[in-house]
N, C-alpha and C. Protein backbone atom coordinates (compact mmCIF):
# COMPACT_ATOMS: atom_id res chain seq x y z
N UNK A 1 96.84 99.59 124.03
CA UNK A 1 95.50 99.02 124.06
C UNK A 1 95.15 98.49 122.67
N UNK A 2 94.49 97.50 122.72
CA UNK A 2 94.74 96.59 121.28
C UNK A 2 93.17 97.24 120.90
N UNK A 3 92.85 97.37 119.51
CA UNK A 3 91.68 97.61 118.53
C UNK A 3 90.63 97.01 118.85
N UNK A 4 89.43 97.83 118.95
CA UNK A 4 88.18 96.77 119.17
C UNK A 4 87.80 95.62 118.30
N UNK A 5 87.39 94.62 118.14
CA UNK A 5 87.53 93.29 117.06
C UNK A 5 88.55 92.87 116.48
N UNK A 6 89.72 93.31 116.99
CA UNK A 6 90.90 93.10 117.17
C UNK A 6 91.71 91.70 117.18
N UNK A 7 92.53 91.52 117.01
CA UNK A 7 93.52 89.60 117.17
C UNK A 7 94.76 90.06 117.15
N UNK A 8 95.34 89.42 118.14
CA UNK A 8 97.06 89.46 118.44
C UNK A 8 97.48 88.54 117.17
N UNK A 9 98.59 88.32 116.85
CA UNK A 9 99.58 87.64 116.05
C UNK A 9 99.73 86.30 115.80
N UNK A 10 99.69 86.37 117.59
CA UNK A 10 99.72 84.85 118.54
C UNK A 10 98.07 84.18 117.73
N UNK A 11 97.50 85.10 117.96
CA UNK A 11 95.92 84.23 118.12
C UNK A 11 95.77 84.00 116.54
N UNK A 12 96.20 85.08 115.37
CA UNK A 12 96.20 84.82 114.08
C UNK A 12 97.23 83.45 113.70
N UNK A 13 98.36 83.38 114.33
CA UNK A 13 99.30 82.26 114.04
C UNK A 13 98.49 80.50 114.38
N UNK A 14 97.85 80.99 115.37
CA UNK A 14 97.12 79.92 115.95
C UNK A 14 96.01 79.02 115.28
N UNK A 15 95.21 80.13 114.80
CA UNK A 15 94.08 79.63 113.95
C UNK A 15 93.58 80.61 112.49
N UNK A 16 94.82 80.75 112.20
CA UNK A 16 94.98 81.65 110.59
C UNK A 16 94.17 80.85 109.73
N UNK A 17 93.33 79.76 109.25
CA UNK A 17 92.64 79.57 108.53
C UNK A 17 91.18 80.48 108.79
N UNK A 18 90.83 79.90 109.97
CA UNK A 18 89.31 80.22 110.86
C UNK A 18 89.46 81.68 111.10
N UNK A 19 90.68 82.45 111.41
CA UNK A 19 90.57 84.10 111.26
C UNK A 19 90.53 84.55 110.10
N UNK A 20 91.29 83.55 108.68
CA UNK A 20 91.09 84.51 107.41
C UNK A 20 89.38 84.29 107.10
N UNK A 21 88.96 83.14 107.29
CA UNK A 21 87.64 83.22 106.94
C UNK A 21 86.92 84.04 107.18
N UNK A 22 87.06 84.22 108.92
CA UNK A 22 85.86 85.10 109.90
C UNK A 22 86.19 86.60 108.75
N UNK A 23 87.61 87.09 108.60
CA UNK A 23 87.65 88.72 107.87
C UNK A 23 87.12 87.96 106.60
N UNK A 24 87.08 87.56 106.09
CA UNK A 24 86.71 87.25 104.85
C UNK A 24 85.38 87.57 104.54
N UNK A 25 84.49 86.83 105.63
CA UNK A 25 82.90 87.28 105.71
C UNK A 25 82.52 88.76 106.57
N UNK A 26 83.08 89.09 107.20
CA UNK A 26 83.09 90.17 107.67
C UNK A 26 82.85 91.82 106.89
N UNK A 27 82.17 92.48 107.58
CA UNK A 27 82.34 93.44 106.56
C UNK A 27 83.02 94.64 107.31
N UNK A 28 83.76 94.49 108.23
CA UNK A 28 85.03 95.70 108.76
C UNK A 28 86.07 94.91 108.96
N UNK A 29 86.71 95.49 108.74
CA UNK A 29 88.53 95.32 108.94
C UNK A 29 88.48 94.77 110.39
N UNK A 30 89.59 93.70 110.44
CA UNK A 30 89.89 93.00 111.54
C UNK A 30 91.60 93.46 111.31
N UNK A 31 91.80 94.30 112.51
CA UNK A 31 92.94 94.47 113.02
C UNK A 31 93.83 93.25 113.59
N UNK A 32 95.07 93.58 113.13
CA UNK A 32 96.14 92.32 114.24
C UNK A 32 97.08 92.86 114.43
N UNK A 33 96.94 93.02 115.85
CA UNK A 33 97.68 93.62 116.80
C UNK A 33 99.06 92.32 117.26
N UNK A 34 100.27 93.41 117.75
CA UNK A 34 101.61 92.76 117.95
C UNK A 34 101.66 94.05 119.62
N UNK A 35 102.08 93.37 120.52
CA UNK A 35 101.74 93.76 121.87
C UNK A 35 101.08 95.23 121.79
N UNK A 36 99.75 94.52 121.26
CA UNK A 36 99.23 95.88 121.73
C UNK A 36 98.81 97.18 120.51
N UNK A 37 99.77 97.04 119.66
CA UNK A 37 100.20 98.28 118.76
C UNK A 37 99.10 97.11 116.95
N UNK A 38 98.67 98.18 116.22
CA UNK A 38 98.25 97.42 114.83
C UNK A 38 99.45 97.49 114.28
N UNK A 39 99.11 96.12 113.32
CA UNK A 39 100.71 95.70 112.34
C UNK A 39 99.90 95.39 110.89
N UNK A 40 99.00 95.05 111.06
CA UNK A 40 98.01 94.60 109.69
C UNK A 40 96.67 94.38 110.28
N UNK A 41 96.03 94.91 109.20
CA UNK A 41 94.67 94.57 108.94
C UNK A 41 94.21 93.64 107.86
N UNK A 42 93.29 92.75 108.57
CA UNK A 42 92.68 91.87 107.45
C UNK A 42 91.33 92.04 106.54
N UNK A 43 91.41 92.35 105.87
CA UNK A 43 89.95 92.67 105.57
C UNK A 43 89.75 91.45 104.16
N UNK A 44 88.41 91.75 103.35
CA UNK A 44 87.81 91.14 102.43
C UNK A 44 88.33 92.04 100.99
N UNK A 45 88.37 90.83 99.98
CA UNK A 45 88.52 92.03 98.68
C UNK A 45 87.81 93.23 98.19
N UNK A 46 86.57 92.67 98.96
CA UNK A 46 85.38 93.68 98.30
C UNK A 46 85.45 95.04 98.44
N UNK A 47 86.12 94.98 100.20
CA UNK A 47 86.77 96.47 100.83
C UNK A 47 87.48 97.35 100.16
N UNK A 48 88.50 96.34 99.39
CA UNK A 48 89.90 97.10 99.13
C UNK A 48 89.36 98.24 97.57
N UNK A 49 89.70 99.72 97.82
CA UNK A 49 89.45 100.53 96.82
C UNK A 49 89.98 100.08 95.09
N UNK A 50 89.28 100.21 94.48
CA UNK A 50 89.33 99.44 93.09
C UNK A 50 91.25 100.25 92.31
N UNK A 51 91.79 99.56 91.75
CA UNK A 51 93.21 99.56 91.17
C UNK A 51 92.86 100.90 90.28
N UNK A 52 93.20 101.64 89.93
CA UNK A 52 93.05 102.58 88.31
C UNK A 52 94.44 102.43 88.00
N UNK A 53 93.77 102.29 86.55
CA UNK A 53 95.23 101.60 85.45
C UNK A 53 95.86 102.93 85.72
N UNK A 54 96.93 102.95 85.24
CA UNK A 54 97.92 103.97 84.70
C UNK A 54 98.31 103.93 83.00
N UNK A 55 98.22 104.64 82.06
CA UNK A 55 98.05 104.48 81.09
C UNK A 55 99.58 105.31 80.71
N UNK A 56 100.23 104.52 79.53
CA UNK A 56 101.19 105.89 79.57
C UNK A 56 101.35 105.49 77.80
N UNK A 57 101.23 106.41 77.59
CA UNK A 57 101.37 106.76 75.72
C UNK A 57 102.66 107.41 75.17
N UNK A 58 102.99 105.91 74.54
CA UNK A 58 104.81 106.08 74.24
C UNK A 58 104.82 107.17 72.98
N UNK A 59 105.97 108.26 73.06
CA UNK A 59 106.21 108.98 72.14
C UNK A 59 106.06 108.51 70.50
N UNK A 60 106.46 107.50 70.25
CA UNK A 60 106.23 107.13 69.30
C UNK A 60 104.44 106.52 68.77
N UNK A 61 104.00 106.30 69.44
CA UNK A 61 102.43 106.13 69.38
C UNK A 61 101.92 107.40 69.28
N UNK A 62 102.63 108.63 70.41
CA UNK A 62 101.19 109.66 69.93
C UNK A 62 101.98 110.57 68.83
N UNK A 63 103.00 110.39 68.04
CA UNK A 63 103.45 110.22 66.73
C UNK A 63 102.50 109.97 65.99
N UNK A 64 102.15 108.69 65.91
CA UNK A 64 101.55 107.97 65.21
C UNK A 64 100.19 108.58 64.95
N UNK A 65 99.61 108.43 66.21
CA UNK A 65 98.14 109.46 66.78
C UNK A 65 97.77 110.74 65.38
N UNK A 66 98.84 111.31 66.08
CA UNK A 66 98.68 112.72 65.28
C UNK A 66 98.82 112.94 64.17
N UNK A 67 99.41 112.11 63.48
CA UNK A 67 99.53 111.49 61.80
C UNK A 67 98.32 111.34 61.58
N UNK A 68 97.69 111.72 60.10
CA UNK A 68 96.52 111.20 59.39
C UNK A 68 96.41 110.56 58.88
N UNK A 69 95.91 109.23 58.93
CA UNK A 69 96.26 108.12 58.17
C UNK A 69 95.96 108.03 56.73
N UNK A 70 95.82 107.33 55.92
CA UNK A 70 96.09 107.10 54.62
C UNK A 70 94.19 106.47 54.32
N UNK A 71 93.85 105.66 55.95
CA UNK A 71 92.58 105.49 55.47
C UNK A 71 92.77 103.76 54.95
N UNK A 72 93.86 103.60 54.96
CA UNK A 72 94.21 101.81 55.03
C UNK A 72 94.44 101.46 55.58
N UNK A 73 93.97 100.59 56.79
CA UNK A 73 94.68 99.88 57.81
C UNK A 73 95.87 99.10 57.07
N UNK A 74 96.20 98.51 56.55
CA UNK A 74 97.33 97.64 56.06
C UNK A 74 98.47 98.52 55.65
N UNK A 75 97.97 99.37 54.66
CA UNK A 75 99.15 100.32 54.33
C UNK A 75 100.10 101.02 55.82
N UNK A 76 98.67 101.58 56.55
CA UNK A 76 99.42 102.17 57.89
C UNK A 76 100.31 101.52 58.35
N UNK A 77 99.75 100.21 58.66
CA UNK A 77 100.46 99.11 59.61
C UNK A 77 101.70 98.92 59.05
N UNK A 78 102.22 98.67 57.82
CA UNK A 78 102.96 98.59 57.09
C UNK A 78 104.31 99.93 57.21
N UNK A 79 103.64 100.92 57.62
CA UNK A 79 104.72 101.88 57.51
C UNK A 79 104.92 102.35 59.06
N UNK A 80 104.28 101.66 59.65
CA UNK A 80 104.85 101.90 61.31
C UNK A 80 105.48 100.85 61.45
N UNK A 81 105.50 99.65 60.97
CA UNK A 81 106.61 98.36 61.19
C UNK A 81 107.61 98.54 60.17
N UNK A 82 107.34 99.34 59.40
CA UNK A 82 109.21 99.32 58.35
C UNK A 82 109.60 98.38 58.20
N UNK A 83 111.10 98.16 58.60
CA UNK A 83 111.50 97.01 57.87
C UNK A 83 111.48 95.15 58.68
N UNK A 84 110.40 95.53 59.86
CA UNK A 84 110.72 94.44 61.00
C UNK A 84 110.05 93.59 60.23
C-alpha cells in the first residue's frame, strides 16, 4: 500500500520538475513509492536536520595549544614553520 501524499516513480519520472516544486513548497515529506514499497522521500531543505561540523585537532596543533607562547605572534609563527 503506497504512503498517503505519496508518488510512484512512474508519476515522479513523468513530471519531475512540477513534483520537485510541489515538495519544495510543501511542508511534509512527499514519499516515492516503487510498486507500492517507499524508495525516497522528497522533501524541502528547510526539513533536512542542520550538518554539525566535526572538528578534529591534529596532534601537532594541540602541541602547539599547550605550549605558552612567547607573547609574539611572529616569533611563534616562526617556530612552528621552521625551516618551510
Amino acid at each position: 500500500m503506497a504512503a498517503r501524499g505519496s508518488i510512484t516513480i512512474k508519476e515522479l519520472h513523468t513530471n519531475t520538475g512540477q513534483r520537485v516544486r510541489q515538495a519544495g513548497r510543501s511542508r511534509t515529506p512527499t514519499p516515492v513509492t516503487d510498486r507500492g514499497k517507499v524508495v525516497a522521500v522528497l522533501i524541502p531543505p528547510e526539513l533536512l536536520p542542520a550538518k554539525r561540523r566535526v572538528r578534529t585537532l591534529l596532534p601537532e596543533y594541540a602541541k602547539l595549544l599547550a605550549k605558552p607562547g612567547s607573547g609574539e605572534v611572529l616569533k611563534d609563527l616562526d617556530a612552528v614553520r621552521g625551516d618551510r
